[in-house]
N, C-alpha and C. Protein backbone atom coordinates (compact mmCIF):
# COMPACT_ATOMS: atom_id res chain seq x y z
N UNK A 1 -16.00 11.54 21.97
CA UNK A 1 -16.72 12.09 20.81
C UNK A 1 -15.73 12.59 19.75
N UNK A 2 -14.87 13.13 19.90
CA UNK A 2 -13.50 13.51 19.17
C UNK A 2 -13.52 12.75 18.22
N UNK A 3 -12.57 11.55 18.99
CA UNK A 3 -12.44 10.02 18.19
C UNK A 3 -13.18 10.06 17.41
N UNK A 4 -14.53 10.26 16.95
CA UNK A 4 -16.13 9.22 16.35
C UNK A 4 -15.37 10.62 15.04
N UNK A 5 -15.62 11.30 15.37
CA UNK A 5 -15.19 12.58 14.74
C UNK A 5 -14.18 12.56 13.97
N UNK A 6 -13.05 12.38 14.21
CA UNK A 6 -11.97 12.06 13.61
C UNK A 6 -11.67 10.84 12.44
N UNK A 7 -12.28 9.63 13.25
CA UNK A 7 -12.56 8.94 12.44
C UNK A 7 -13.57 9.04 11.28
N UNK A 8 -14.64 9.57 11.67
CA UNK A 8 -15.58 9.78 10.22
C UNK A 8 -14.59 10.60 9.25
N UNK A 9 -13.88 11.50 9.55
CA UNK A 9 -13.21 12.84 8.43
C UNK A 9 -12.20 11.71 7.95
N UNK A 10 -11.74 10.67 8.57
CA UNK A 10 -10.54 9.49 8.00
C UNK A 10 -11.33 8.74 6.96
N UNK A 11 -12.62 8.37 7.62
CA UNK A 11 -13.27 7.67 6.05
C UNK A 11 -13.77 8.37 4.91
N UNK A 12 -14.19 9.83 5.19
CA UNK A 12 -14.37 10.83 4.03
C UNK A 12 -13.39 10.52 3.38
N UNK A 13 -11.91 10.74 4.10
CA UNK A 13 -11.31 10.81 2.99
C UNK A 13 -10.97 10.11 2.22
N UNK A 14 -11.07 9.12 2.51
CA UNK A 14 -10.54 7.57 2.02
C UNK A 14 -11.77 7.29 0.99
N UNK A 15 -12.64 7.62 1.09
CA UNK A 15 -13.63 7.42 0.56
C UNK A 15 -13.84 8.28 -1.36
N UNK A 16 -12.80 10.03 -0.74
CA UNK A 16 -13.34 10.88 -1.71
C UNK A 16 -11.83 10.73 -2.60
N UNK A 17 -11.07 9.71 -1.91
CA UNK A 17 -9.56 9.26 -2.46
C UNK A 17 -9.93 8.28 -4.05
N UNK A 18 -10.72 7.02 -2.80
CA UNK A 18 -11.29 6.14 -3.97
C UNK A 18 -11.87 6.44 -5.04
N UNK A 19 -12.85 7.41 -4.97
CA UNK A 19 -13.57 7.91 -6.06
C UNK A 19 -12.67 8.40 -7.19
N UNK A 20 -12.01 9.26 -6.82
CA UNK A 20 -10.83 9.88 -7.65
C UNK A 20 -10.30 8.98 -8.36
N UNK A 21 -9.70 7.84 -7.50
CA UNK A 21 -8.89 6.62 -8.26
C UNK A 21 -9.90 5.99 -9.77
N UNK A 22 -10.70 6.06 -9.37
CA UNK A 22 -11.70 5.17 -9.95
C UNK A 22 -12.12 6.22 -10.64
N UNK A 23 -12.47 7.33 -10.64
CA UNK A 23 -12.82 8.33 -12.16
C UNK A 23 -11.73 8.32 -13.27
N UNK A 24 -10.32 8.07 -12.32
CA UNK A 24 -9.35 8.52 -13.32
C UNK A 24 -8.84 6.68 -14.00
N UNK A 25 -9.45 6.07 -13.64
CA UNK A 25 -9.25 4.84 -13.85
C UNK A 25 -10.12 4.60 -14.95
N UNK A 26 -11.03 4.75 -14.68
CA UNK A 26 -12.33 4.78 -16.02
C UNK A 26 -12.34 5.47 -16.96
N UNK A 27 -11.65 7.28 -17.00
CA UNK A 27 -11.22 7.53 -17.74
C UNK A 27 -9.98 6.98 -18.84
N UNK A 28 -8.95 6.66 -18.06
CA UNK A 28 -7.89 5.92 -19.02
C UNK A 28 -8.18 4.12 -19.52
N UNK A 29 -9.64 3.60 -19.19
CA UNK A 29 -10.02 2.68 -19.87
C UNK A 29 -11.01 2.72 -21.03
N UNK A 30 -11.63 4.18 -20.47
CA UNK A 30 -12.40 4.58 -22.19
C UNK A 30 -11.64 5.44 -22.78
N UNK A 31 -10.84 5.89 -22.60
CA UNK A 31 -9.62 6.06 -23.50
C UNK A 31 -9.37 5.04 -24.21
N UNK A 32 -9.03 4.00 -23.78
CA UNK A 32 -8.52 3.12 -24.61
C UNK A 32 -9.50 2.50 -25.34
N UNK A 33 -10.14 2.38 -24.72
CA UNK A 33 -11.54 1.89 -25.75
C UNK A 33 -11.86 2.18 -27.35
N UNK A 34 -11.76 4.38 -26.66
CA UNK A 34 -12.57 4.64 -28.27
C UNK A 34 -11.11 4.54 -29.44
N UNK A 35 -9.68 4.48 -28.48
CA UNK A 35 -8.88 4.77 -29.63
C UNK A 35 -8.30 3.79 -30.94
N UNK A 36 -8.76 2.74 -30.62
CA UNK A 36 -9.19 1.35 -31.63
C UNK A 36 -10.38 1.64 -32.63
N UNK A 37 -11.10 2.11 -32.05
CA UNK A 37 -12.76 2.42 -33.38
C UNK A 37 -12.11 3.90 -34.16
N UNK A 38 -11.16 4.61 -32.98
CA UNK A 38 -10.85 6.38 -34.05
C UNK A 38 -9.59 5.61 -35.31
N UNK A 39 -8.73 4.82 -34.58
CA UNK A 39 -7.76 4.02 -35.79
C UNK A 39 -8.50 3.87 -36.89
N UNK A 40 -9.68 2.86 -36.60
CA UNK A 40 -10.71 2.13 -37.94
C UNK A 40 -11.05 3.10 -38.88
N UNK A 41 -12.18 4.40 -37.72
CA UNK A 41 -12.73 5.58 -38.80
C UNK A 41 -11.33 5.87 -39.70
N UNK A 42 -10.64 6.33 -38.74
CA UNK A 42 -9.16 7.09 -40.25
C UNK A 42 -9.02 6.25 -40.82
N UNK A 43 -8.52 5.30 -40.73
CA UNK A 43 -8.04 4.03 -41.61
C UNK A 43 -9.24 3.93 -43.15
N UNK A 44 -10.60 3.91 -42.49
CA UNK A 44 -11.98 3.56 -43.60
C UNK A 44 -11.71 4.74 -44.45
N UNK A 45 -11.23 6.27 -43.96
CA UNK A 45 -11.92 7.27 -44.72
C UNK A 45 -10.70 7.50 -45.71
C-alpha cells in the first residue's frame, strides 16, 4: 500500500510540475503576441 501511495504523490507532482511549465509557457507566448499590436498602437499614435 506504501508503494500505491508513493507513487500517486510522484504523479501529483509531475503533474503540478507540468502545469507550471505550461502556465509559464503560455504566458511568454502571449507576451509575445500582444507586443507586435502595442509596437503598431505607439507607432499609429
Amino acid at each position: 500500500m506504501e508503494s500505491v501511495q508513493l507513487e500517486h504523490e510522484n504523479v501529483t507532482q509531475l503533474v503540478l510540475v507540468s502545469l507550471r511549465d505550461g502556465v509559464e509557457e503560455g504566458r511568454r507566448l502571449s507576451n509575445e503576441e500582444k507586443d507586435p499590436f502595442e509596437r503598431i498602437d505607439r507607432g499609429a499614435v
